[in-house]
C-alpha atoms as a PDB file:
ATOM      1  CA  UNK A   1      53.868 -28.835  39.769  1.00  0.00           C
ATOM      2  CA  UNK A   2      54.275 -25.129  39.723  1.00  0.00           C
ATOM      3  CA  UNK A   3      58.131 -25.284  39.828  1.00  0.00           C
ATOM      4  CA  UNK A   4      58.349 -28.163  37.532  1.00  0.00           C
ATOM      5  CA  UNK A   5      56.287 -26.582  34.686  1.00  0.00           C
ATOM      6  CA  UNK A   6      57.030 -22.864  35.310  1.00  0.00           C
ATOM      7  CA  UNK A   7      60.253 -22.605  36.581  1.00  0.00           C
ATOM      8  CA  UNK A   8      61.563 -24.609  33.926  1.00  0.00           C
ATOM      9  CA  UNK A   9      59.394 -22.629  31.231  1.00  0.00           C
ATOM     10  CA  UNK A  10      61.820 -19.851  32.560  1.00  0.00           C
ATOM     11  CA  UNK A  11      65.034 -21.394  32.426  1.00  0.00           C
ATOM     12  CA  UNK A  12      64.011 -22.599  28.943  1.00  0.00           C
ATOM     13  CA  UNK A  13      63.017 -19.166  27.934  1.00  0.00           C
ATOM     14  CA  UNK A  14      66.589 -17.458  28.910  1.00  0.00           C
ATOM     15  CA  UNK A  15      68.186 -21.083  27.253  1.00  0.00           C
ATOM     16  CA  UNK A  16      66.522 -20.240  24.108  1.00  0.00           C
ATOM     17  CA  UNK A  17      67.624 -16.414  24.260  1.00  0.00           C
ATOM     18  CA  UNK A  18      71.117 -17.236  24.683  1.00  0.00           C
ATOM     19  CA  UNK A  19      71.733 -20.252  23.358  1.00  0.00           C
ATOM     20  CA  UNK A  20      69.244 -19.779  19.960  1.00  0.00           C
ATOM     21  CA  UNK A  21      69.512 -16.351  19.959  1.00  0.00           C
ATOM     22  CA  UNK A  22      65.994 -16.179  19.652  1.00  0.00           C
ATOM     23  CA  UNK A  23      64.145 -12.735  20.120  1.00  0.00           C
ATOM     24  CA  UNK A  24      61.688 -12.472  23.232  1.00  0.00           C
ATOM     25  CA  UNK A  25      58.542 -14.090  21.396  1.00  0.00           C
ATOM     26  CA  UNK A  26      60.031 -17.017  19.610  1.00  0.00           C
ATOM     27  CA  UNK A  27      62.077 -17.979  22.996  1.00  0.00           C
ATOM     28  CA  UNK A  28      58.437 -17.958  24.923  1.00  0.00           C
ATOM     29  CA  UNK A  29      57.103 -20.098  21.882  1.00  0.00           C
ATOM     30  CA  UNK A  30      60.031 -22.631  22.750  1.00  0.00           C
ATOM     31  CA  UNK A  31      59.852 -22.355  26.484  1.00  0.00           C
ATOM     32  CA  UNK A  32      55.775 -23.077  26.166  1.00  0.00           C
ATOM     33  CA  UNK A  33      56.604 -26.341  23.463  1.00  0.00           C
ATOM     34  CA  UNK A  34      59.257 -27.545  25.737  1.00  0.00           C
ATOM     35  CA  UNK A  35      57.294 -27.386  29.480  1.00  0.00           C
ATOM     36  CA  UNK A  36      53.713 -28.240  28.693  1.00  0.00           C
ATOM     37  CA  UNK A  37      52.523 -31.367  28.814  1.00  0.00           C
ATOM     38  CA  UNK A  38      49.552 -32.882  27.117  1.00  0.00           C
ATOM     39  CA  UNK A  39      48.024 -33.859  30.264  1.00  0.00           C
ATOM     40  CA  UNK A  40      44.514 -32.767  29.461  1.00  0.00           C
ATOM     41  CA  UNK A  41      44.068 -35.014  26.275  1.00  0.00           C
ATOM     42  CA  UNK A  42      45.886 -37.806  27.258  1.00  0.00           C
ATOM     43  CA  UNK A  43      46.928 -37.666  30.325  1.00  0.00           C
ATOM     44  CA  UNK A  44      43.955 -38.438  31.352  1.00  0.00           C
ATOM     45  CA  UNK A  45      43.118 -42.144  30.172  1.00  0.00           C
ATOM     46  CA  UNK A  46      46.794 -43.158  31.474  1.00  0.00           C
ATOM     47  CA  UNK A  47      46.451 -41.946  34.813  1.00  0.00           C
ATOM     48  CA  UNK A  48      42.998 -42.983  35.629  1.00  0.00           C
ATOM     49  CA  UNK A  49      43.925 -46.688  34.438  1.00  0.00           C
ATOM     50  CA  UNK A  50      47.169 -46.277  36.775  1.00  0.00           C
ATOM     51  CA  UNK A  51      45.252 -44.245  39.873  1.00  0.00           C
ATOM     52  CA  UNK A  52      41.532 -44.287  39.975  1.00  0.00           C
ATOM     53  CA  UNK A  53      39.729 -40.915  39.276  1.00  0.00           C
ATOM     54  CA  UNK A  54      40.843 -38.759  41.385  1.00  0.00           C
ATOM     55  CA  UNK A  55      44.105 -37.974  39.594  1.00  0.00           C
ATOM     56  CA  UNK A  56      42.060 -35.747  37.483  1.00  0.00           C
ATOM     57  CA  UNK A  57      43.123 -33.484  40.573  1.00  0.00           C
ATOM     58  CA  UNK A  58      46.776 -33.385  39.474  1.00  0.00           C
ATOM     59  CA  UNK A  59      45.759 -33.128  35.594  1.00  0.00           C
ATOM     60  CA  UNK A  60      43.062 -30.143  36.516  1.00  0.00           C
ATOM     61  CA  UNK A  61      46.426 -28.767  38.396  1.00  0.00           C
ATOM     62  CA  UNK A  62      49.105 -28.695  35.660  1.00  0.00           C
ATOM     63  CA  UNK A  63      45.691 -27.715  33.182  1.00  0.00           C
ATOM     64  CA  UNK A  64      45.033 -24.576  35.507  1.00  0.00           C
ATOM     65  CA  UNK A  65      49.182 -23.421  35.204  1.00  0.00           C
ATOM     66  CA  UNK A  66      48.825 -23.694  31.643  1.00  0.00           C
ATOM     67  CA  UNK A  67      45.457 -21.693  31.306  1.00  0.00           C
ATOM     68  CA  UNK A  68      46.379 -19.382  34.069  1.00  0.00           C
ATOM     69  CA  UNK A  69      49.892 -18.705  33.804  1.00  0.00           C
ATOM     70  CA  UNK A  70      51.714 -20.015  30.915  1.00  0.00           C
ATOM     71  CA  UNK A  71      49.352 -19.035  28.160  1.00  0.00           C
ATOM     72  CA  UNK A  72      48.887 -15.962  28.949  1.00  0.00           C
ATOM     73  CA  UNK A  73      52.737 -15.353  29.887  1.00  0.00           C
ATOM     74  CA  UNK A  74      53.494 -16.740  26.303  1.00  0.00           C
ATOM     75  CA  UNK A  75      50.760 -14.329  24.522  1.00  0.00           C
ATOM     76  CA  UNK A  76      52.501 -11.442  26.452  1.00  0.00           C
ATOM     77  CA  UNK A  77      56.113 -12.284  25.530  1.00  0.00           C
ATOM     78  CA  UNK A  78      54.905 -13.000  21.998  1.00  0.00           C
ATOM     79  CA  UNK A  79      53.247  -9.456  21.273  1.00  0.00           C
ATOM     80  CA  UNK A  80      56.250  -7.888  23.444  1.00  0.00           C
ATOM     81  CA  UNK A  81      58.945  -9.596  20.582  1.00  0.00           C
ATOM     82  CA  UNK A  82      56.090  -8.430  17.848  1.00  0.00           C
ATOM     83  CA  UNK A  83      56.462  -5.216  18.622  1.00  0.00           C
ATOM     84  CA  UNK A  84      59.998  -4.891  19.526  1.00  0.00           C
ATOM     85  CA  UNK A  85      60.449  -6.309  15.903  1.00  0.00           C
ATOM     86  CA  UNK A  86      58.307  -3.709  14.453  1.00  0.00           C
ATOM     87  CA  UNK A  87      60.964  -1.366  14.966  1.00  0.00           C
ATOM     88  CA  UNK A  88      58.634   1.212  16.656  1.00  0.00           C
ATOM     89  CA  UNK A  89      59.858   3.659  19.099  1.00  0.00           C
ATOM     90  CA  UNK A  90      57.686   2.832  22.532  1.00  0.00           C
ATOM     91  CA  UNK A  91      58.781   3.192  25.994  1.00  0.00           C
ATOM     92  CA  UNK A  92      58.810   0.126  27.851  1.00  0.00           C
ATOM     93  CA  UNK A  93      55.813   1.220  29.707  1.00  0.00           C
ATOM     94  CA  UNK A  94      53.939   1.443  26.963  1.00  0.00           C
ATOM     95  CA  UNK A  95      55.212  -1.935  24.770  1.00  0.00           C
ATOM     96  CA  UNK A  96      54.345  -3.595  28.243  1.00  0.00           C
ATOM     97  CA  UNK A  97      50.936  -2.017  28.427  1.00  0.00           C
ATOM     98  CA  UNK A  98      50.255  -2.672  25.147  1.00  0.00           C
ATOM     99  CA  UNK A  99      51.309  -6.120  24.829  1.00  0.00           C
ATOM    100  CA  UNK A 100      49.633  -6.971  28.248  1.00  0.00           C
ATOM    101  CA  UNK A 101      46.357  -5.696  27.235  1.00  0.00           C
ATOM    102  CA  UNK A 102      46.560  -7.307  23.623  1.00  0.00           C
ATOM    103  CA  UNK A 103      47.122 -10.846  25.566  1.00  0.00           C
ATOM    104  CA  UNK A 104      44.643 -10.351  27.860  1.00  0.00           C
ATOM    105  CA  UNK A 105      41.956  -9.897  24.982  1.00  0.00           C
ATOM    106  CA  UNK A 106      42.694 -12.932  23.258  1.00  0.00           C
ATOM    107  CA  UNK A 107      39.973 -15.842  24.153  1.00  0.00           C
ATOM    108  CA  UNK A 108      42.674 -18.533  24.967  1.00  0.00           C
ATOM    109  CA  UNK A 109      43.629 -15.967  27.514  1.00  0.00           C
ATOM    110  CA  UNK A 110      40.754 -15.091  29.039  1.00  0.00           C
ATOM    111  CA  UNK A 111      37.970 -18.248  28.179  1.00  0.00           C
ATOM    112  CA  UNK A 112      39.928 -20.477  30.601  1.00  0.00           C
ATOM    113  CA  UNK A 113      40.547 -18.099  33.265  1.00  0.00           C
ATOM    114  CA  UNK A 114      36.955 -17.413  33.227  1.00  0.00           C
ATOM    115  CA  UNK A 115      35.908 -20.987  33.581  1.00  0.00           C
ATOM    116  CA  UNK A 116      38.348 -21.534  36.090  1.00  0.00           C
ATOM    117  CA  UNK A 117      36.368 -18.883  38.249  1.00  0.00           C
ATOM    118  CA  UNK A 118      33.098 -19.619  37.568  1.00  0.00           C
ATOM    119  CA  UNK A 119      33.817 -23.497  38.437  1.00  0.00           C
ATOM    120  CA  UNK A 120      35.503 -22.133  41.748  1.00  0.00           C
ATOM    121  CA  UNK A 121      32.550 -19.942  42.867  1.00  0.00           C
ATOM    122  CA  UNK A 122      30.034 -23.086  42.517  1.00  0.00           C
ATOM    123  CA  UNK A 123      28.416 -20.978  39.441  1.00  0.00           C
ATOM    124  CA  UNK A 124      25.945 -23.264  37.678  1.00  0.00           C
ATOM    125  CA  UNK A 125      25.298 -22.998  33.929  1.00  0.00           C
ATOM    126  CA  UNK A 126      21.518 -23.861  31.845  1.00  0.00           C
ATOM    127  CA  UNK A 127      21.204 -27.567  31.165  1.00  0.00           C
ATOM    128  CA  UNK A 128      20.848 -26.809  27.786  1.00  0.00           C
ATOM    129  CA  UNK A 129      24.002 -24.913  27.462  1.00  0.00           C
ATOM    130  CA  UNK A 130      26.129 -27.398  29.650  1.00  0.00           C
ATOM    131  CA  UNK A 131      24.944 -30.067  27.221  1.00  0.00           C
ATOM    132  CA  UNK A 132      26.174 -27.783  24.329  1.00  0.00           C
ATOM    133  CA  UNK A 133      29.526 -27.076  25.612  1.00  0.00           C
ATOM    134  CA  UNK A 134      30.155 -31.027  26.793  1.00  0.00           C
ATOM    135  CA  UNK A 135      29.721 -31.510  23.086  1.00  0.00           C
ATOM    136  CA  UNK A 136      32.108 -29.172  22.304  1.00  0.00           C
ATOM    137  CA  UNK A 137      34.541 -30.261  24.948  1.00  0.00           C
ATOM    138  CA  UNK A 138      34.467 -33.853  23.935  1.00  0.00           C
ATOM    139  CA  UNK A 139      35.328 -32.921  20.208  1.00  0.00           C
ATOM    140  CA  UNK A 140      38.777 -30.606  21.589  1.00  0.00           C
ATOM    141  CA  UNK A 141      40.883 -33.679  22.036  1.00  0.00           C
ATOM    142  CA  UNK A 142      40.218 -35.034  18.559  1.00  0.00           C
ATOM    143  CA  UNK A 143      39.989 -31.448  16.857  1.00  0.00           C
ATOM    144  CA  UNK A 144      43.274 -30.354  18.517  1.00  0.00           C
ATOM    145  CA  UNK A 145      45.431 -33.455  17.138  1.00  0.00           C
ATOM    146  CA  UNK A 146      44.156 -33.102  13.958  1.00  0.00           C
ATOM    147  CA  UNK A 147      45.286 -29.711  13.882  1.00  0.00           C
ATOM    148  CA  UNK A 148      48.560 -30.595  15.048  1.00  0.00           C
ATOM    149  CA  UNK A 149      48.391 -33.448  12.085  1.00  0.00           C
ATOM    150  CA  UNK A 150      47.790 -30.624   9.466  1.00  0.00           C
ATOM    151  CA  UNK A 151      50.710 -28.156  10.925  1.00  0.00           C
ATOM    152  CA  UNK A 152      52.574 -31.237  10.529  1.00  0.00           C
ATOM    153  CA  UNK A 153      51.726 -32.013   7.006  1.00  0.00           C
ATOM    154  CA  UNK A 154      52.205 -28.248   6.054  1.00  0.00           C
ATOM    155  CA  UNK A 155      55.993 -27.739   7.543  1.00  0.00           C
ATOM    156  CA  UNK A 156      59.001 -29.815   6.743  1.00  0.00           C
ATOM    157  CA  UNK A 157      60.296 -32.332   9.394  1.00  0.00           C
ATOM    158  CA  UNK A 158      63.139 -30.947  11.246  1.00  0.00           C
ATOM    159  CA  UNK A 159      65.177 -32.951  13.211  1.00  0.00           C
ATOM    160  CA  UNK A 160      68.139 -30.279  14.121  1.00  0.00           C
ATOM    161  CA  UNK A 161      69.872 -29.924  17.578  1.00  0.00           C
ATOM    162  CA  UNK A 162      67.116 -27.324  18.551  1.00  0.00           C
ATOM    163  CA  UNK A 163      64.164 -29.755  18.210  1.00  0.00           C
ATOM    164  CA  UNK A 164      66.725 -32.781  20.371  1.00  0.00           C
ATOM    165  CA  UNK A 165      67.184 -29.649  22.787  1.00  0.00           C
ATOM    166  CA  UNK A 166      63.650 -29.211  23.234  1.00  0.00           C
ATOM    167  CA  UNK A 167      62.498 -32.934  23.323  1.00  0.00           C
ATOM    168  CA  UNK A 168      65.540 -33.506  25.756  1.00  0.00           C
ATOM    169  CA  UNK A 169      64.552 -30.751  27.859  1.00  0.00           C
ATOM    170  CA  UNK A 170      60.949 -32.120  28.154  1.00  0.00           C
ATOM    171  CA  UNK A 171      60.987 -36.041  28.087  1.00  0.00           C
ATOM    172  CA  UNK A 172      64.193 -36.228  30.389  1.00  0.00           C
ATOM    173  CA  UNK A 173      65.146 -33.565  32.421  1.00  0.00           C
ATOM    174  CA  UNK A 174      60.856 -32.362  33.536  1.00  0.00           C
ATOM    175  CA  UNK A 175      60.513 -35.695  34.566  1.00  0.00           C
ATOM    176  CA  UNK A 176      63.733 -35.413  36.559  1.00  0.00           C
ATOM    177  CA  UNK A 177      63.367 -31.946  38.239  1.00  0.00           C
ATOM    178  CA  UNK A 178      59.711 -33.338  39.642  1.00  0.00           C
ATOM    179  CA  UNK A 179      61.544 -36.640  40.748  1.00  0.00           C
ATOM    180  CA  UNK A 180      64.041 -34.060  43.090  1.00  0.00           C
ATOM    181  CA  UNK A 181      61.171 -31.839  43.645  1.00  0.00           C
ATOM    182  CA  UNK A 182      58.942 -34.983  44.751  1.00  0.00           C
ATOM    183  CA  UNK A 183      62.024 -36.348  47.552  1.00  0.00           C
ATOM    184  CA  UNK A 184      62.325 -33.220  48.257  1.00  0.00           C
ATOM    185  CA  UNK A 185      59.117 -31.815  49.500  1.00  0.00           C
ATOM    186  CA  UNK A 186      58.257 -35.522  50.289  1.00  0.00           C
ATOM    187  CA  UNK A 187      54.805 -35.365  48.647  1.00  0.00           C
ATOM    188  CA  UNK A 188      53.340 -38.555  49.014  1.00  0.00           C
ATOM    189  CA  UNK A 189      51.529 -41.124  47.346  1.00  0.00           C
ATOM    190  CA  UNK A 190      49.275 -40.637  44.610  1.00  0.00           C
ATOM    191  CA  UNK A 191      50.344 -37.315  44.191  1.00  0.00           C
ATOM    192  CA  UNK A 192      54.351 -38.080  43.595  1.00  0.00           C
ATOM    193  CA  UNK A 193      53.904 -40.551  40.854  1.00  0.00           C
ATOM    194  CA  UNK A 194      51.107 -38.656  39.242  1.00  0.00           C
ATOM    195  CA  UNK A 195      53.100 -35.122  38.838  1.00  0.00           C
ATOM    196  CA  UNK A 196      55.879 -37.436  37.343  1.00  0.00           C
ATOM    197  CA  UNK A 197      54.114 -38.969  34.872  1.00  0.00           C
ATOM    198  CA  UNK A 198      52.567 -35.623  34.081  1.00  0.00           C
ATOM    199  CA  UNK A 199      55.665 -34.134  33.340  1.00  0.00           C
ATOM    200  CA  UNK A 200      56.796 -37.330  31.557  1.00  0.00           C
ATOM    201  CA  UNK A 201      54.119 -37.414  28.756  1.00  0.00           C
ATOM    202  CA  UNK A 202      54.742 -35.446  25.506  1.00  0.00           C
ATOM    203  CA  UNK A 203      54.517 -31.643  24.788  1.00  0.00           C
ATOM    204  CA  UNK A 204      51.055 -29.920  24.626  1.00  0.00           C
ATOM    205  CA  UNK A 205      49.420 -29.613  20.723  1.00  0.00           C
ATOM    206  CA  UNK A 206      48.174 -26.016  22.566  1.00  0.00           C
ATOM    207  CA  UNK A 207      51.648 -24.870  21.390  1.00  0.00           C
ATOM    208  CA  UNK A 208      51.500 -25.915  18.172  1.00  0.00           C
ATOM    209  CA  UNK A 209      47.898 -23.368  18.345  1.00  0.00           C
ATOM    210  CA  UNK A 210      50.177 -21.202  19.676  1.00  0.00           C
ATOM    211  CA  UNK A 211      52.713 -21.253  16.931  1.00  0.00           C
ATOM    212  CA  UNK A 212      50.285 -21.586  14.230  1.00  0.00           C
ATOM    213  CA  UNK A 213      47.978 -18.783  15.212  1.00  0.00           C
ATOM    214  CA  UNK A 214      51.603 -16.007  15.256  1.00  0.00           C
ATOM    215  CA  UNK A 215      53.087 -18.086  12.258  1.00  0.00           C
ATOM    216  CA  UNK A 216      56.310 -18.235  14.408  1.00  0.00           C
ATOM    217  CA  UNK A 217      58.366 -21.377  15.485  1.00  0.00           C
ATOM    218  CA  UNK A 218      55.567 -23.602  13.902  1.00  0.00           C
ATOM    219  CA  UNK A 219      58.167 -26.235  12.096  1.00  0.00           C
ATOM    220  CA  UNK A 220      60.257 -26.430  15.230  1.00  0.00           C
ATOM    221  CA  UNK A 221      56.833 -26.638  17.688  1.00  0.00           C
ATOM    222  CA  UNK A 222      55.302 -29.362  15.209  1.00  0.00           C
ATOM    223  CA  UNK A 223      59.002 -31.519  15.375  1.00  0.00           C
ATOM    224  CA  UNK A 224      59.116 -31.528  18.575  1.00  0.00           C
ATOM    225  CA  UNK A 225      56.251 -32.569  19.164  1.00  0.00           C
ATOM    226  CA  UNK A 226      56.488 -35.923  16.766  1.00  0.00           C
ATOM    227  CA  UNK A 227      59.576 -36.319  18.378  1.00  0.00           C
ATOM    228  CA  UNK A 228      58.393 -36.297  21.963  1.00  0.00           C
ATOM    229  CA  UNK A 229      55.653 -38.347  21.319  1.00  0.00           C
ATOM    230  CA  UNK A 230      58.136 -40.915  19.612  1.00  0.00           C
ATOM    231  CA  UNK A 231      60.156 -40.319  23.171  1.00  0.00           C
ATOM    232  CA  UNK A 232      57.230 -41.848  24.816  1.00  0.00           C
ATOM    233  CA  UNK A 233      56.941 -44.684  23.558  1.00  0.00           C
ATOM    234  CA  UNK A 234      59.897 -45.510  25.611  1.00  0.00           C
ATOM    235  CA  UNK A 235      60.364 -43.042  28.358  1.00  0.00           C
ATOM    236  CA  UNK A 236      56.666 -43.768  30.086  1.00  0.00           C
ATOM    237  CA  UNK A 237      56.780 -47.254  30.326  1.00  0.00           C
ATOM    238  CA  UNK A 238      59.579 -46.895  32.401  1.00  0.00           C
ATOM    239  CA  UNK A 239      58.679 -43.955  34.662  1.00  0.00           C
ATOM    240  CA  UNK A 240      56.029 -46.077  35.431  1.00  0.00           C
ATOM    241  CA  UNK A 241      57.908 -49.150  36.646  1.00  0.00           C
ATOM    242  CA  UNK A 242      60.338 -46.782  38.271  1.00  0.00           C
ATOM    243  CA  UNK A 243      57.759 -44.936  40.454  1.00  0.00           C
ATOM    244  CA  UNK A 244      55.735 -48.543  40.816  1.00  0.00           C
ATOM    245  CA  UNK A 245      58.772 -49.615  42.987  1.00  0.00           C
END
């Protein structure tokens, strides 16, 4: 899962430098909108019809590389272009102090690391509280779609070669690198066919949050994610009868 989501995030990023000629933020934008999948919001009600409940092991997996890695990665990147763009004068000691510590105060960065640990230690939370934050949890799905809804109502439609690139890059070719990586590291059953349909559902709306919250890449984030979810419609019925067989 780690290679699949990560390593392509990667390649994506140097695709989008070279091939876009995008500056270091916008290209993390892209590689985040192209390699994260929306396995937390729906994810979820596919695979547990498909595998019983304990795939929420593979969803918690490719949710914890997101949180963990890729978010905070992409804040990094994103105040590293910001201030590169600036056009101030910084050693690149300092723009990588600065942007590090910048990323690492932002909630999205630090809220999910946090409950990562605290769920890992055993640490227990107040009834009352836990019942407060379930509420809040149960609303995220709903309340992150809609936002994606209004970014999409706010920002033209593209439907250029960069948003194919991008929807190419995540409906067809994710699916495929976890199909080699599956054969390859012979992970067996339930695991193989859940990673695969992980990587086979459409891009995360937490990049459209991304894009929205730096006012950078949010037409192209917002396309491509119509357009992968359009992709879908197609591409995960057969994934599933392909990894069924």
């Amino acid at each position: 899962m780690l290679i699949a989501l990560l390593g392509l995030y990667l390649i994506a990023w140097f695709v989008s430098r070279i091939l876009f000629h995008h500056d270091v933020g916008t290209a993390a934008l892209q590689a985040f909108v192209i390699t994260v999948p929306t396995a937390p919001f729906i994810g979820t009600p596919i695979l547990n019809d498909l595998y019983g409940s304990s795939s929420i092991v593979s969803i918690a997996i490719s949710a914890i590389i997101m949180n963990v890695i890729q978010v905070p990665l992409t804040l990094v990147l994103v105040e590293l272009g910001q201030t590169q763009n600036a056009g101030k004068h910084f050693s690149l000691n300092q723009i990588l102090q600065s942007s590090v510590s910048r990323a690492i105060k932002a909630p999205v960065a630090w809220v999910p690391a946090l409950a990562i640990a605290l769920v890992l230690f055993g640490v227990k939370v107040p009834g009352a509280v836990d019942k407060m934050l379930t509420l809040i949890g149960v609303a995220t799905s709903g309340v992150s779609v809609f936002c994606s809804g209004l970014t999409l109502a706010a920002h033209k439609l593209k439907l250029n070669r960069e948003v194919i690139v991008n929807s190419v890059l995540k409906m067809i070719v994710q699916p495929l690198l976890m199909v080699v990586l599956v054969l390859w590291l012979s992970i067996p059953h339930p695991d193989a066919p859940e990673g695969i349909l992980i990587c086979a559902l459409p891009t995360s709306v937490v990049g459209i949050i991304l894009a929205s919250r730096f006012q950078m890449y949010e037409s192209e984030a917002s396309s491509t994610l119509l357009l992968t979810s359009m992709m879908m419609i197609a591409t995960l019925p057969i994934a599933i009868a392909l990894i069924s067989h």
